[in-house]
PDB file of N, CA and C in Angstrom:
ATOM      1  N   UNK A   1       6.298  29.733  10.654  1.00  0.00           N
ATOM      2  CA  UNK A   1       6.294  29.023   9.391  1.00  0.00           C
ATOM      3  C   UNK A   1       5.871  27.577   9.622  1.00  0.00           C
ATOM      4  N   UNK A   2       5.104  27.246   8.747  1.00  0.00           N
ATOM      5  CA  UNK A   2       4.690  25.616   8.535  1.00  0.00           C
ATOM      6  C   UNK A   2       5.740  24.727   7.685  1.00  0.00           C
ATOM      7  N   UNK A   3       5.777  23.568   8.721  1.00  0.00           N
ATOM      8  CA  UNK A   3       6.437  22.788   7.344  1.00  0.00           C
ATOM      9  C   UNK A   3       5.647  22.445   6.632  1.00  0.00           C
ATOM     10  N   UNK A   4       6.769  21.975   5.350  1.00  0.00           N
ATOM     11  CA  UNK A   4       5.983  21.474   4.120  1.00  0.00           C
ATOM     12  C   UNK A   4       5.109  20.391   3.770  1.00  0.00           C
ATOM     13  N   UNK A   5       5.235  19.598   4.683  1.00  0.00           N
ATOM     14  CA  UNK A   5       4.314  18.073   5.011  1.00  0.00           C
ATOM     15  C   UNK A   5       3.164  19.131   5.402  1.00  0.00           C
ATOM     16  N   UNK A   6       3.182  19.501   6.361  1.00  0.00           N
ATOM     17  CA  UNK A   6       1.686  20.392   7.293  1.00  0.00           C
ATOM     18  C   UNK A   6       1.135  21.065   6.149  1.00  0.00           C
ATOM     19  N   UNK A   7       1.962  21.923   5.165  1.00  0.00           N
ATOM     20  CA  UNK A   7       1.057  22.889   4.390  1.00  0.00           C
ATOM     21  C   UNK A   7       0.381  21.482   3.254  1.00  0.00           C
ATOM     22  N   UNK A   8       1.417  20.652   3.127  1.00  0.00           N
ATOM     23  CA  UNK A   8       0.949  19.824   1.929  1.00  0.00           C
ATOM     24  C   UNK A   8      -0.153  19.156   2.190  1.00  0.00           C
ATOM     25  N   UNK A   9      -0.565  18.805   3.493  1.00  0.00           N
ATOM     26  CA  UNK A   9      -1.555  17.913   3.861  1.00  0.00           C
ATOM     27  C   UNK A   9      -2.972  17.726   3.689  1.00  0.00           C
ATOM     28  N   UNK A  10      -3.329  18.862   2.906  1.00  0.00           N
ATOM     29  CA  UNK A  10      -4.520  19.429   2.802  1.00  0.00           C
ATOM     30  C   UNK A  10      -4.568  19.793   0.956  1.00  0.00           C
ATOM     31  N   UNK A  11      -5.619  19.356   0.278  1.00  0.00           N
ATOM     32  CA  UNK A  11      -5.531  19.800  -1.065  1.00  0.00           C
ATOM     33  C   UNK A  11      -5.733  20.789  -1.157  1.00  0.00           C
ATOM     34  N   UNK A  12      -6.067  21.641  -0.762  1.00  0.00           N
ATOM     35  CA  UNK A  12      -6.466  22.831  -1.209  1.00  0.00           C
ATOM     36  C   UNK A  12      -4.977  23.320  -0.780  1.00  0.00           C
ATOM     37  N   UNK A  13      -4.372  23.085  -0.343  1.00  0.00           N
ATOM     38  CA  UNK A  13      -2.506  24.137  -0.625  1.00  0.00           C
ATOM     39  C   UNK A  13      -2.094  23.707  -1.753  1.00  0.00           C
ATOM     40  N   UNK A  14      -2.414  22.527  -2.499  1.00  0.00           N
ATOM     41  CA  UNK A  14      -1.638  22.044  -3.707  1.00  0.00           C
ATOM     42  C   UNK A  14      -2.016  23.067  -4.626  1.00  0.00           C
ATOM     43  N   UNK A  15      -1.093  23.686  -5.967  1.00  0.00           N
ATOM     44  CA  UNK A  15      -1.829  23.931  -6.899  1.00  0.00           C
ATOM     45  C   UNK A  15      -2.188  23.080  -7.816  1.00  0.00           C
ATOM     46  N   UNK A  16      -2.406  23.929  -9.229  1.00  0.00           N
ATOM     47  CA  UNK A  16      -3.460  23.300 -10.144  1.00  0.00           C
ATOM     48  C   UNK A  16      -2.491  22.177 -11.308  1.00  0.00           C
ATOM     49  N   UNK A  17      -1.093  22.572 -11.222  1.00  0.00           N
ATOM     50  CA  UNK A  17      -0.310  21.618 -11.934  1.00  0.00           C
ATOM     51  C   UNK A  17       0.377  20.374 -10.298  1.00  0.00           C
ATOM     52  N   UNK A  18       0.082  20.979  -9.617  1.00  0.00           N
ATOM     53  CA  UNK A  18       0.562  19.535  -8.598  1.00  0.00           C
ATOM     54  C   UNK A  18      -0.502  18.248  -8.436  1.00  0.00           C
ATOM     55  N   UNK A  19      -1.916  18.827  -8.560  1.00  0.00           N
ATOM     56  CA  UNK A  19      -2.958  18.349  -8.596  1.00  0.00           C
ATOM     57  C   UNK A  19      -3.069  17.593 -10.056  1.00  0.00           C
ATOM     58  N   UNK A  20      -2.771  18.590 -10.938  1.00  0.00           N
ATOM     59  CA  UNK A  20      -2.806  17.526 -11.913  1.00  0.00           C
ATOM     60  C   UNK A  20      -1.789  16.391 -12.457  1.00  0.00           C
ATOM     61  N   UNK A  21      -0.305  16.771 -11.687  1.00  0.00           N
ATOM     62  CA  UNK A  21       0.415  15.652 -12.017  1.00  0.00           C
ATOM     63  C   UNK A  21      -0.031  14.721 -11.054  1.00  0.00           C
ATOM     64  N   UNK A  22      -0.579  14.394  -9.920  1.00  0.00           N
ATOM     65  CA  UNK A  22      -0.789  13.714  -9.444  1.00  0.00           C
ATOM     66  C   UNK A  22      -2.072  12.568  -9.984  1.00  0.00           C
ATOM     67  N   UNK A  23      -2.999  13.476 -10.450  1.00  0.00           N
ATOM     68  CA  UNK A  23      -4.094  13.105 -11.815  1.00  0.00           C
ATOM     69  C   UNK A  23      -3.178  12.144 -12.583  1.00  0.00           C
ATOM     70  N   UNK A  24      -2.016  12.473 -12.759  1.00  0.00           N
ATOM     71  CA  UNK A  24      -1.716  11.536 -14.249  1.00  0.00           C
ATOM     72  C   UNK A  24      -0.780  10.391 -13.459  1.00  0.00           C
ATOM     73  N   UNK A  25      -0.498  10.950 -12.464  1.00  0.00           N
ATOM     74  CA  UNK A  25       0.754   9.645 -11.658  1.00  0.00           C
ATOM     75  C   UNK A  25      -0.553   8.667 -11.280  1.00  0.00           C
ATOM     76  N   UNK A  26      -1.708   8.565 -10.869  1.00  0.00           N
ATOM     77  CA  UNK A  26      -2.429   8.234 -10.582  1.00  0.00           C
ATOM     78  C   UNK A  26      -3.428   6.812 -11.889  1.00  0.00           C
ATOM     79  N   UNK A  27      -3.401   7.785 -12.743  1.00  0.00           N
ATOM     80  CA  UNK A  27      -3.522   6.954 -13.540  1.00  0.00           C
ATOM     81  C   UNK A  27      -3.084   6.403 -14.516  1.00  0.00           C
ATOM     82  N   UNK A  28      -1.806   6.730 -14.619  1.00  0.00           N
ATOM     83  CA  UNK A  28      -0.275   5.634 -15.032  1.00  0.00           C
ATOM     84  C   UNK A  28      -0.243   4.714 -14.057  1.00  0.00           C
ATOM     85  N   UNK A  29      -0.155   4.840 -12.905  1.00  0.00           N
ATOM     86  CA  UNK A  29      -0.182   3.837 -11.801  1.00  0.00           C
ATOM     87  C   UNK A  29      -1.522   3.020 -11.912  1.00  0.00           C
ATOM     88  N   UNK A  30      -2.334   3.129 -12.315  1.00  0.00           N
ATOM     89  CA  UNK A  30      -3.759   2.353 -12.045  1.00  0.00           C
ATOM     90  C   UNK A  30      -3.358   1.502 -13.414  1.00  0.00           C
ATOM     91  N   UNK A  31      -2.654   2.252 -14.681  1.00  0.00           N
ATOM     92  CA  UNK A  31      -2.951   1.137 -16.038  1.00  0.00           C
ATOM     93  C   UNK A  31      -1.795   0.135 -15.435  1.00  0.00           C
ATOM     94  N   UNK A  32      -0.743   0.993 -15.266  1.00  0.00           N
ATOM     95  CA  UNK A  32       0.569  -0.113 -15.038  1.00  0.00           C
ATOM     96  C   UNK A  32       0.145  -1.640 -13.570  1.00  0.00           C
ATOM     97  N   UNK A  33      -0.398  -1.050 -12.996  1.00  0.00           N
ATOM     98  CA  UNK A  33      -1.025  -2.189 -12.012  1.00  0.00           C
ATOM     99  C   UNK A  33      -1.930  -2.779 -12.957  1.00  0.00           C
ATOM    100  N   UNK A  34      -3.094  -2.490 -13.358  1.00  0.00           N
ATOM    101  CA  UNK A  34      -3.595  -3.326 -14.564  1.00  0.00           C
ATOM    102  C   UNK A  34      -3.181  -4.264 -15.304  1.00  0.00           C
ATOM    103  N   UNK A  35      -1.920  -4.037 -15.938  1.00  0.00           N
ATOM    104  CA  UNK A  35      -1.166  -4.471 -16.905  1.00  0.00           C
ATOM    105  C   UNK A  35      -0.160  -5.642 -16.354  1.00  0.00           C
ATOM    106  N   UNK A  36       0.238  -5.417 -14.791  1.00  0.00           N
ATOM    107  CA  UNK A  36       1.198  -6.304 -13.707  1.00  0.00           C
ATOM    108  C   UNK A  36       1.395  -7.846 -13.855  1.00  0.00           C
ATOM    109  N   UNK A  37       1.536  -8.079 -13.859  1.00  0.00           N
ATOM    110  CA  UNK A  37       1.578  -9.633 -13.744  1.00  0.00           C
ATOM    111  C   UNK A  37       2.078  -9.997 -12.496  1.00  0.00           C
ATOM    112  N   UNK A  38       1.935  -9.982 -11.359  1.00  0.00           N
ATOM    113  CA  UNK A  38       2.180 -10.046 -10.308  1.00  0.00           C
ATOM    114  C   UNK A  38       3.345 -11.717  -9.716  1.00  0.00           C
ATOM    115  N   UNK A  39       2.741 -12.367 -10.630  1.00  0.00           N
ATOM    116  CA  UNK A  39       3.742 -13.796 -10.253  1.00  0.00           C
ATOM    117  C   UNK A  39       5.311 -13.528 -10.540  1.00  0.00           C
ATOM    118  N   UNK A  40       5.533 -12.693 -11.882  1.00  0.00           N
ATOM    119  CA  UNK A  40       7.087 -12.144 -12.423  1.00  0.00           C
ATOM    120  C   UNK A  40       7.506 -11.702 -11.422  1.00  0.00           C
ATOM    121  N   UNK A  41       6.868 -10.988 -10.563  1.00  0.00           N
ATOM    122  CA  UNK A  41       7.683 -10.465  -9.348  1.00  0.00           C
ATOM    123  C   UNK A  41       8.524 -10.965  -8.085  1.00  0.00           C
ATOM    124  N   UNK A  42       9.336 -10.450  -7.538  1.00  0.00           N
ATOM    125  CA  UNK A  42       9.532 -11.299  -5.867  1.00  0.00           C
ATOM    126  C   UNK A  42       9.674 -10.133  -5.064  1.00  0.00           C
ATOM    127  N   UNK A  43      10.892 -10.200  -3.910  1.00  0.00           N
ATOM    128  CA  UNK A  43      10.800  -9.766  -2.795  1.00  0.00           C
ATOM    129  C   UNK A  43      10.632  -8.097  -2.898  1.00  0.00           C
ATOM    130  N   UNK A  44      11.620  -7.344  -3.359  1.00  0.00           N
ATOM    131  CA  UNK A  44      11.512  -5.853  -3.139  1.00  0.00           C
ATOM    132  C   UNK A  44      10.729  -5.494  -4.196  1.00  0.00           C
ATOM    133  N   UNK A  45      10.764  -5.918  -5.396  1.00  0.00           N
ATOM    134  CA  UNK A  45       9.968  -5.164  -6.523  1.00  0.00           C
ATOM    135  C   UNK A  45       8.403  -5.898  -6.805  1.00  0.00           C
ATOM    136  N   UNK A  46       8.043  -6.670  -5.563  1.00  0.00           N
ATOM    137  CA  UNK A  46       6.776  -7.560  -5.205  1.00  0.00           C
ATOM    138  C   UNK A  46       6.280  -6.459  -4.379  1.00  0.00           C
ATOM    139  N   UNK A  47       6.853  -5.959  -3.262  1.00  0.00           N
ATOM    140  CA  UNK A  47       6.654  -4.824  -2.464  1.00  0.00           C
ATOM    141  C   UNK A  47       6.018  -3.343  -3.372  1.00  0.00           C
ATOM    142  N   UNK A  48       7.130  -3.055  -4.324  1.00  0.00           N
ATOM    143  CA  UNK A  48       6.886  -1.813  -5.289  1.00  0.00           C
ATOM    144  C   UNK A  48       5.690  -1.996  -6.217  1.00  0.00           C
ATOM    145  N   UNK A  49       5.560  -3.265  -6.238  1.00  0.00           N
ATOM    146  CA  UNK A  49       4.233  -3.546  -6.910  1.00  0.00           C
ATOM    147  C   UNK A  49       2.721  -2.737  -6.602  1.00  0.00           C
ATOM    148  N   UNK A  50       3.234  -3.599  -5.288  1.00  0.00           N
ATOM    149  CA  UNK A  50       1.937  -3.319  -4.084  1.00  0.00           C
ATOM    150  C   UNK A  50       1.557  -1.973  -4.325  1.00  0.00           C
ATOM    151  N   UNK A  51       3.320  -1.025  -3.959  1.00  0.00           N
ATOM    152  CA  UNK A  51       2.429   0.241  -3.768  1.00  0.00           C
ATOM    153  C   UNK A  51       1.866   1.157  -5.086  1.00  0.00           C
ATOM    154  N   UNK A  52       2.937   0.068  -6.157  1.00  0.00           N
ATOM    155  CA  UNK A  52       2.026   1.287  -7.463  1.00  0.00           C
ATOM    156  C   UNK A  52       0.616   0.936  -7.425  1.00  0.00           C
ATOM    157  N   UNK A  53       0.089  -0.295  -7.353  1.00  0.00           N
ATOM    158  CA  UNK A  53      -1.304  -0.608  -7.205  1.00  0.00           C
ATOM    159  C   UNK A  53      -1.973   0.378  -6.350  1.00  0.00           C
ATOM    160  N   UNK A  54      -1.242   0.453  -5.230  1.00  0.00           N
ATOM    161  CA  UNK A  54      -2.313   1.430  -4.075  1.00  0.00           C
ATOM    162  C   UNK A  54      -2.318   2.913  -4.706  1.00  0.00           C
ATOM    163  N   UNK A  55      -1.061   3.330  -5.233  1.00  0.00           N
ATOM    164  CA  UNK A  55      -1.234   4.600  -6.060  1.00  0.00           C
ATOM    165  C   UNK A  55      -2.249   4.922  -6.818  1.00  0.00           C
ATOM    166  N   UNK A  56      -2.458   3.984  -7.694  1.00  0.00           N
ATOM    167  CA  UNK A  56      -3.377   3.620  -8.788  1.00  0.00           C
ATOM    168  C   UNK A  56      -5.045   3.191  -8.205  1.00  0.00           C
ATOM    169  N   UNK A  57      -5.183   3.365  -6.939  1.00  0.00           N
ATOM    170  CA  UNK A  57      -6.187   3.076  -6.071  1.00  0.00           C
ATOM    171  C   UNK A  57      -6.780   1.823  -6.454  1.00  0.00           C
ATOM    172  N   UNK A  58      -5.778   0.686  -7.613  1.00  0.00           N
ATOM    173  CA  UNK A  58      -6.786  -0.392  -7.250  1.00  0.00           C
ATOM    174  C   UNK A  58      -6.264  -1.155  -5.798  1.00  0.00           C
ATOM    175  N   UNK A  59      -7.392  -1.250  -5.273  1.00  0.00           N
ATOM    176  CA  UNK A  59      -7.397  -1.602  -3.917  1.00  0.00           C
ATOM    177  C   UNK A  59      -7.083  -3.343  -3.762  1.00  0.00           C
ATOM    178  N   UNK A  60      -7.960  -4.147  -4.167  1.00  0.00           N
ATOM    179  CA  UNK A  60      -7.769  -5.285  -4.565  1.00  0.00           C
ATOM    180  C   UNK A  60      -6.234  -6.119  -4.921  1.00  0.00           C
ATOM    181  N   UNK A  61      -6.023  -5.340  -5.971  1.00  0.00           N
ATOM    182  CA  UNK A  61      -4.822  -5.673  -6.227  1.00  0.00           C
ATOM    183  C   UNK A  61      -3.436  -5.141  -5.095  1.00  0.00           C
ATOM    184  N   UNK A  62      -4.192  -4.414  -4.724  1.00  0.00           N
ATOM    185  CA  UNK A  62      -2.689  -4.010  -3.970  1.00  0.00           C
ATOM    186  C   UNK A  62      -2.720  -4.552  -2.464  1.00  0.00           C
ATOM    187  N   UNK A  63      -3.819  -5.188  -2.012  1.00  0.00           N
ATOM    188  CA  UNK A  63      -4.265  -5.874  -0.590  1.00  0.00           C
ATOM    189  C   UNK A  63      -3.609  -7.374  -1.254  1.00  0.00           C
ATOM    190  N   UNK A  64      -3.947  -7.990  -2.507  1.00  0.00           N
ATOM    191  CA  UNK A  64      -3.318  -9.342  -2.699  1.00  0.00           C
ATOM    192  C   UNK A  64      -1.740  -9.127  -3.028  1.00  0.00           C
ATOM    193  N   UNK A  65      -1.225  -8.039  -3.527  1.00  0.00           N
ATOM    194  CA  UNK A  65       0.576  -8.650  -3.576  1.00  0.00           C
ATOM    195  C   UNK A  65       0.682  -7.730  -2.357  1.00  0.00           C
ATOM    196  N   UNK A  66       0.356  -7.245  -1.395  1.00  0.00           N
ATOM    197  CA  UNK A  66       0.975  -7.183  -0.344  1.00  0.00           C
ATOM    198  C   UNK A  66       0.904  -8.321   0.351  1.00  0.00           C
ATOM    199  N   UNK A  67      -0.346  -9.096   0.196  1.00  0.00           N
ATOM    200  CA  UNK A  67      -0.308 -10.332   1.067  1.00  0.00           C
ATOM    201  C   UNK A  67       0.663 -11.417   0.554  1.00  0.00           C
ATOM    202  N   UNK A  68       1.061 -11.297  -0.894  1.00  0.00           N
ATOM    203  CA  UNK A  68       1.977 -12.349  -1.379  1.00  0.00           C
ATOM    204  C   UNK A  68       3.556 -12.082  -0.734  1.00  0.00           C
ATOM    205  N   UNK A  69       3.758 -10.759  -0.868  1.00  0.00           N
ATOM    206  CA  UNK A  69       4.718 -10.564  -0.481  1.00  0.00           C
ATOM    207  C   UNK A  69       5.200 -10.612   1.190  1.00  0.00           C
ATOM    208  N   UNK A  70       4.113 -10.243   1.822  1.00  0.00           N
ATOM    209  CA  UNK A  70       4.187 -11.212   2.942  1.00  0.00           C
ATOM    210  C   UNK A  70       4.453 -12.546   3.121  1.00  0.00           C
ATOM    211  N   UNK A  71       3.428 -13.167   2.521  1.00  0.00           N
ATOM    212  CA  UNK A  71       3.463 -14.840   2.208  1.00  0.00           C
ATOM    213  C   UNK A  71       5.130 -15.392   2.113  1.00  0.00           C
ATOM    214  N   UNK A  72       6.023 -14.431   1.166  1.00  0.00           N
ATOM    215  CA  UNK A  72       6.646 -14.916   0.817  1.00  0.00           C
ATOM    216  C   UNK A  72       7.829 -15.120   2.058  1.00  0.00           C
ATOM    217  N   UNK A  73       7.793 -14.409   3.122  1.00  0.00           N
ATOM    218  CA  UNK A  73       8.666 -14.098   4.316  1.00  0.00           C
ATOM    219  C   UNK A  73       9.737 -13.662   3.948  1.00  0.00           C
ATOM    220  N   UNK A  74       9.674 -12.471   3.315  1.00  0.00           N
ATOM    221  CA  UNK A  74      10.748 -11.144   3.084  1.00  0.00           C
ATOM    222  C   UNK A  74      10.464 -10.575   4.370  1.00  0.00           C
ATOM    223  N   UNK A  75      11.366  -9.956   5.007  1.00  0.00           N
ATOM    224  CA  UNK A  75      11.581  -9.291   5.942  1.00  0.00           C
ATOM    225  C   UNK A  75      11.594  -7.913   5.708  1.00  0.00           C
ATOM    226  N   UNK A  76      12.058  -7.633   4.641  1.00  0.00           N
ATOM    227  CA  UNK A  76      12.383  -5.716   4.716  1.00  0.00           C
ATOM    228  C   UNK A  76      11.222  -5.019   4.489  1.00  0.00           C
ATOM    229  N   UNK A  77      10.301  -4.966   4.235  1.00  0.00           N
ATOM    230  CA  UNK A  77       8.799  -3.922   3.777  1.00  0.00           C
ATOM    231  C   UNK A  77       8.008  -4.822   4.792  1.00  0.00           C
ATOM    232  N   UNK A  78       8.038  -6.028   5.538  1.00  0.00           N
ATOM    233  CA  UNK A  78       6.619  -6.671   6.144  1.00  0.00           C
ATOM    234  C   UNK A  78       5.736  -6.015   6.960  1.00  0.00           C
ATOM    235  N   UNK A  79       6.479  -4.821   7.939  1.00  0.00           N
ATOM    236  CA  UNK A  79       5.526  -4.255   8.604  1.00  0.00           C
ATOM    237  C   UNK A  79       5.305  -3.392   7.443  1.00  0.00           C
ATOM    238  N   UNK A  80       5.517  -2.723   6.640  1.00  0.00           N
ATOM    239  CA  UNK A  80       4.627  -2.005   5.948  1.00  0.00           C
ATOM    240  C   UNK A  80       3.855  -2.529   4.830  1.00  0.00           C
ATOM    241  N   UNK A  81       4.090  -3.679   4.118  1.00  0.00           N
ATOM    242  CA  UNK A  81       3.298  -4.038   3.780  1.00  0.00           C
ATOM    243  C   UNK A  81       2.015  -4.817   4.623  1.00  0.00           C
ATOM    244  N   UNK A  82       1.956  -5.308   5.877  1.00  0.00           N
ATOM    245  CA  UNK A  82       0.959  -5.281   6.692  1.00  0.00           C
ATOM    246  C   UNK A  82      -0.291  -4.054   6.713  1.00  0.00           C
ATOM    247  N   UNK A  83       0.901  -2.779   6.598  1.00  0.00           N
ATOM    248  CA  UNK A  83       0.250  -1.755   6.460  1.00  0.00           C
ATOM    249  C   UNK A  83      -0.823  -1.579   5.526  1.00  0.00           C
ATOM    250  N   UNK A  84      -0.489  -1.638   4.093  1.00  0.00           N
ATOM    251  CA  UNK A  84      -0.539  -1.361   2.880  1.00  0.00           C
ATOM    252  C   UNK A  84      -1.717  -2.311   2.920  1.00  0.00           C
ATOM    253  N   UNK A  85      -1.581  -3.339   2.822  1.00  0.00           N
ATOM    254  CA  UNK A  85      -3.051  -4.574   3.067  1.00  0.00           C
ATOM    255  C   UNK A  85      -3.973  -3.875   3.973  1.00  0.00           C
ATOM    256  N   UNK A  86      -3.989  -3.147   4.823  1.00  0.00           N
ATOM    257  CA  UNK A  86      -4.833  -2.945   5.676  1.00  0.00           C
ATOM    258  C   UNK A  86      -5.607  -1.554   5.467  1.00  0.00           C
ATOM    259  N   UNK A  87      -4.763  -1.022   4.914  1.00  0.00           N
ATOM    260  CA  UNK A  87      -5.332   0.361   3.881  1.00  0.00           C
ATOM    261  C   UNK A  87      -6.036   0.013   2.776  1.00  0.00           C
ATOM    262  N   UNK A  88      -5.216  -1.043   2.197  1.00  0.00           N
ATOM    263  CA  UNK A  88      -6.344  -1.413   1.001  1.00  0.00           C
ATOM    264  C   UNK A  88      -7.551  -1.909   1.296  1.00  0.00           C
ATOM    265  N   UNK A  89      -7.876  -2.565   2.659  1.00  0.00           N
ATOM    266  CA  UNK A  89      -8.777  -3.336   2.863  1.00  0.00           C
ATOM    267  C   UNK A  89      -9.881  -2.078   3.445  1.00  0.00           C
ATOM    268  N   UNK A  90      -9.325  -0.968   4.124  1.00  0.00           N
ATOM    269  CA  UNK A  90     -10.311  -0.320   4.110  1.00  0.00           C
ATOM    270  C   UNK A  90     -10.819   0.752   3.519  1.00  0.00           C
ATOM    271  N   UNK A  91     -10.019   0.769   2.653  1.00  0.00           N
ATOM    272  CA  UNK A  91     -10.511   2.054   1.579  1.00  0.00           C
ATOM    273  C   UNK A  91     -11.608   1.026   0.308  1.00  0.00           C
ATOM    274  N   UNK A  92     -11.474  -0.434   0.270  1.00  0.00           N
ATOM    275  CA  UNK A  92     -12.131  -1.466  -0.640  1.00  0.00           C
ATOM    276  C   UNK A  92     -13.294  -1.566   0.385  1.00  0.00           C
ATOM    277  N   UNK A  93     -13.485  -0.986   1.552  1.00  0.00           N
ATOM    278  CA  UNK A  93     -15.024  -1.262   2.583  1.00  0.00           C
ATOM    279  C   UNK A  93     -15.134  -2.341   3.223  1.00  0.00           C
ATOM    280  N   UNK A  94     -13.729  -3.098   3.519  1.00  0.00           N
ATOM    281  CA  UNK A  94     -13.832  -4.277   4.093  1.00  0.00           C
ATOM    282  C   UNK A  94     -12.830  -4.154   5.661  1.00  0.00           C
ATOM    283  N   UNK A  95     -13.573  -3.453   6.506  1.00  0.00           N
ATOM    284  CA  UNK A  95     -13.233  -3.233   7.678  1.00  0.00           C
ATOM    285  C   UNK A  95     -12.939  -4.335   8.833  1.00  0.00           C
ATOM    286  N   UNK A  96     -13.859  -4.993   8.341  1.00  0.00           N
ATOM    287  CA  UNK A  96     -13.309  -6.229   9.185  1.00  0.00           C
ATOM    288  C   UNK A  96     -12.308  -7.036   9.035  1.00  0.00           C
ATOM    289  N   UNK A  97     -11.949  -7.330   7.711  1.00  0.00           N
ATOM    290  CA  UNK A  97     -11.053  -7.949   6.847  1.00  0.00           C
ATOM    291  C   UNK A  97      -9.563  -6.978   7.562  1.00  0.00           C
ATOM    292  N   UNK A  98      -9.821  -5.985   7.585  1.00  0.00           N
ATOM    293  CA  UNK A  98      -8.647  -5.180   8.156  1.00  0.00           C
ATOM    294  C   UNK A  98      -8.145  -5.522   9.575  1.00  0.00           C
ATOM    295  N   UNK A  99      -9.303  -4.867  10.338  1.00  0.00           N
ATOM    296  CA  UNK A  99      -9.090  -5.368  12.011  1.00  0.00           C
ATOM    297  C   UNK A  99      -8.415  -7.396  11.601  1.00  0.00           C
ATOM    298  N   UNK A 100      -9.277  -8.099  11.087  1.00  0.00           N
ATOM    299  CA  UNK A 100      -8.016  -9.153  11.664  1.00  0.00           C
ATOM    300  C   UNK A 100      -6.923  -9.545  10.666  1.00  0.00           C
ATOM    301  N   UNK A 101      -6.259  -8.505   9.755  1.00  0.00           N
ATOM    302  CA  UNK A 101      -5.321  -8.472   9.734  1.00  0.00           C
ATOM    303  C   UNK A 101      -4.258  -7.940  10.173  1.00  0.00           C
ATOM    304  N   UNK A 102      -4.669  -6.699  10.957  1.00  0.00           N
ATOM    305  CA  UNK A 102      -4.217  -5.672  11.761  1.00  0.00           C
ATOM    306  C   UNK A 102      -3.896  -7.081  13.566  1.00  0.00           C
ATOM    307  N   UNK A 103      -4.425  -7.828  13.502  1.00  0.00           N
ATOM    308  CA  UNK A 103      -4.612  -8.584  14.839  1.00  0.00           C
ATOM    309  C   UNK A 103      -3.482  -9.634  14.550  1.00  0.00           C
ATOM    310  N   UNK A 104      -3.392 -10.031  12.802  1.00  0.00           N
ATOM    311  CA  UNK A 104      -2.592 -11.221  12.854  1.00  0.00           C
ATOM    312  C   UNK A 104      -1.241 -10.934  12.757  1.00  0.00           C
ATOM    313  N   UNK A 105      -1.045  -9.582  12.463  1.00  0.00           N
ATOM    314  CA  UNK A 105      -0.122  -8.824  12.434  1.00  0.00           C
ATOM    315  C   UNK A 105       0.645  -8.801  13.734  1.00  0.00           C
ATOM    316  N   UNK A 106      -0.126  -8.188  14.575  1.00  0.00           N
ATOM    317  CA  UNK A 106       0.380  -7.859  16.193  1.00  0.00           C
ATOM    318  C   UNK A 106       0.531  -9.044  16.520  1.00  0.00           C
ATOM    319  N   UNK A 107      -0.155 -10.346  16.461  1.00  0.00           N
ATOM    320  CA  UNK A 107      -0.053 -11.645  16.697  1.00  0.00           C
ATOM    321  C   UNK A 107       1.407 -12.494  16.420  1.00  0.00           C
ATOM    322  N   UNK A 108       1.963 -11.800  15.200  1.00  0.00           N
ATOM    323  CA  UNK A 108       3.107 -12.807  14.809  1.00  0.00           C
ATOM    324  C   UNK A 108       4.017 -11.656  15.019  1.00  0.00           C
ATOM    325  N   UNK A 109       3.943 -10.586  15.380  1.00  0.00           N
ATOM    326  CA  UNK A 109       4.693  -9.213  15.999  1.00  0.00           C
ATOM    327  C   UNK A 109       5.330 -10.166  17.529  1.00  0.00           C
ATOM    328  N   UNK A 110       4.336 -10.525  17.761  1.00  0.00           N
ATOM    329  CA  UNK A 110       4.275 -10.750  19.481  1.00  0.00           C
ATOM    330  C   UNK A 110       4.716 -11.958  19.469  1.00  0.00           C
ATOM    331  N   UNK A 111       4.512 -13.103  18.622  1.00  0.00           N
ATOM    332  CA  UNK A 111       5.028 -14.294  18.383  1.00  0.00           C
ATOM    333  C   UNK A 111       7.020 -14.274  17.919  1.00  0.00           C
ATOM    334  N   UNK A 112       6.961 -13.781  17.304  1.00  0.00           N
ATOM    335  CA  UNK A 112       8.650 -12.919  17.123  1.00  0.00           C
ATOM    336  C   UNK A 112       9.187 -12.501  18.441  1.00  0.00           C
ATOM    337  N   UNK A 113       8.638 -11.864  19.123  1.00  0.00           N
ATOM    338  CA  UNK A 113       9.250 -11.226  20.705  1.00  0.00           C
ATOM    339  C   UNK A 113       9.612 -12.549  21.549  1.00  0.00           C
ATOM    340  N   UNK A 114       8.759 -13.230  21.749  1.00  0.00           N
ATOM    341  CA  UNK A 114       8.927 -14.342  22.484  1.00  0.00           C
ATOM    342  C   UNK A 114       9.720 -15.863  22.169  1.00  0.00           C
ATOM    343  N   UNK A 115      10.493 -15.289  20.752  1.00  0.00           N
ATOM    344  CA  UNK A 115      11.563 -16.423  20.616  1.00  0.00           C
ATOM    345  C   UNK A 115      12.815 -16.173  20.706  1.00  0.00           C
TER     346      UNK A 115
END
């Protein structure tokens, strides 16, 4: 037997109503990021921001409040919002933009170890 992550991983195991709620989570998430106002936000629900944006595949938006929410030096989501910026940056075609955020990342990773 497969687990359920393994069978899920692949669209073609989804059916035709999983596929389509995801269709509509998708683009509830794209208007509601639209609609965001991103400054109202702060630390954890600055984070939740991020990822309805990435849900919603705007990319843009969800590479800038991950970076705010970084900015802001919250601690609890930073490595994943590092993440989240760096996904956005390359699914938006900006690969380089990724690698050195992916670098400044490990950089202040490594800067943390040594105090």
């Amino acid at each position: 037997m497969h687990p359920l992550d393994l069978v899920r991983s692949s669209f073609d195991n989804w059916s035709d109503a999983e596929l389509g709620a995801l269709s509509v989570a998708m683009r509830v998430a794209r208007q509601a990021c639209v609609e965001s106002k991103p400054e109202a936000y702060s630390g954890e629900d600055l984070y939740e921001l991020a990822r309805l944006c990435s849900l919603g595949q705007q990319w843009g938006a969800a590479n800038t409040i991950a970076l705010q929410y970084i900015a802001s030096g919250a601690e609890a989501h930073r490595t994943q919002a590092y993440i989240l910026s760096m996904n956005s940056l390359m699914r938006a075609g900006d690969t380089i933009a990724a690698i050195w955020s992916a670098r400044l990342f490990l950089y202040q990773r490594k800067s943390e170890k040594l105090v």
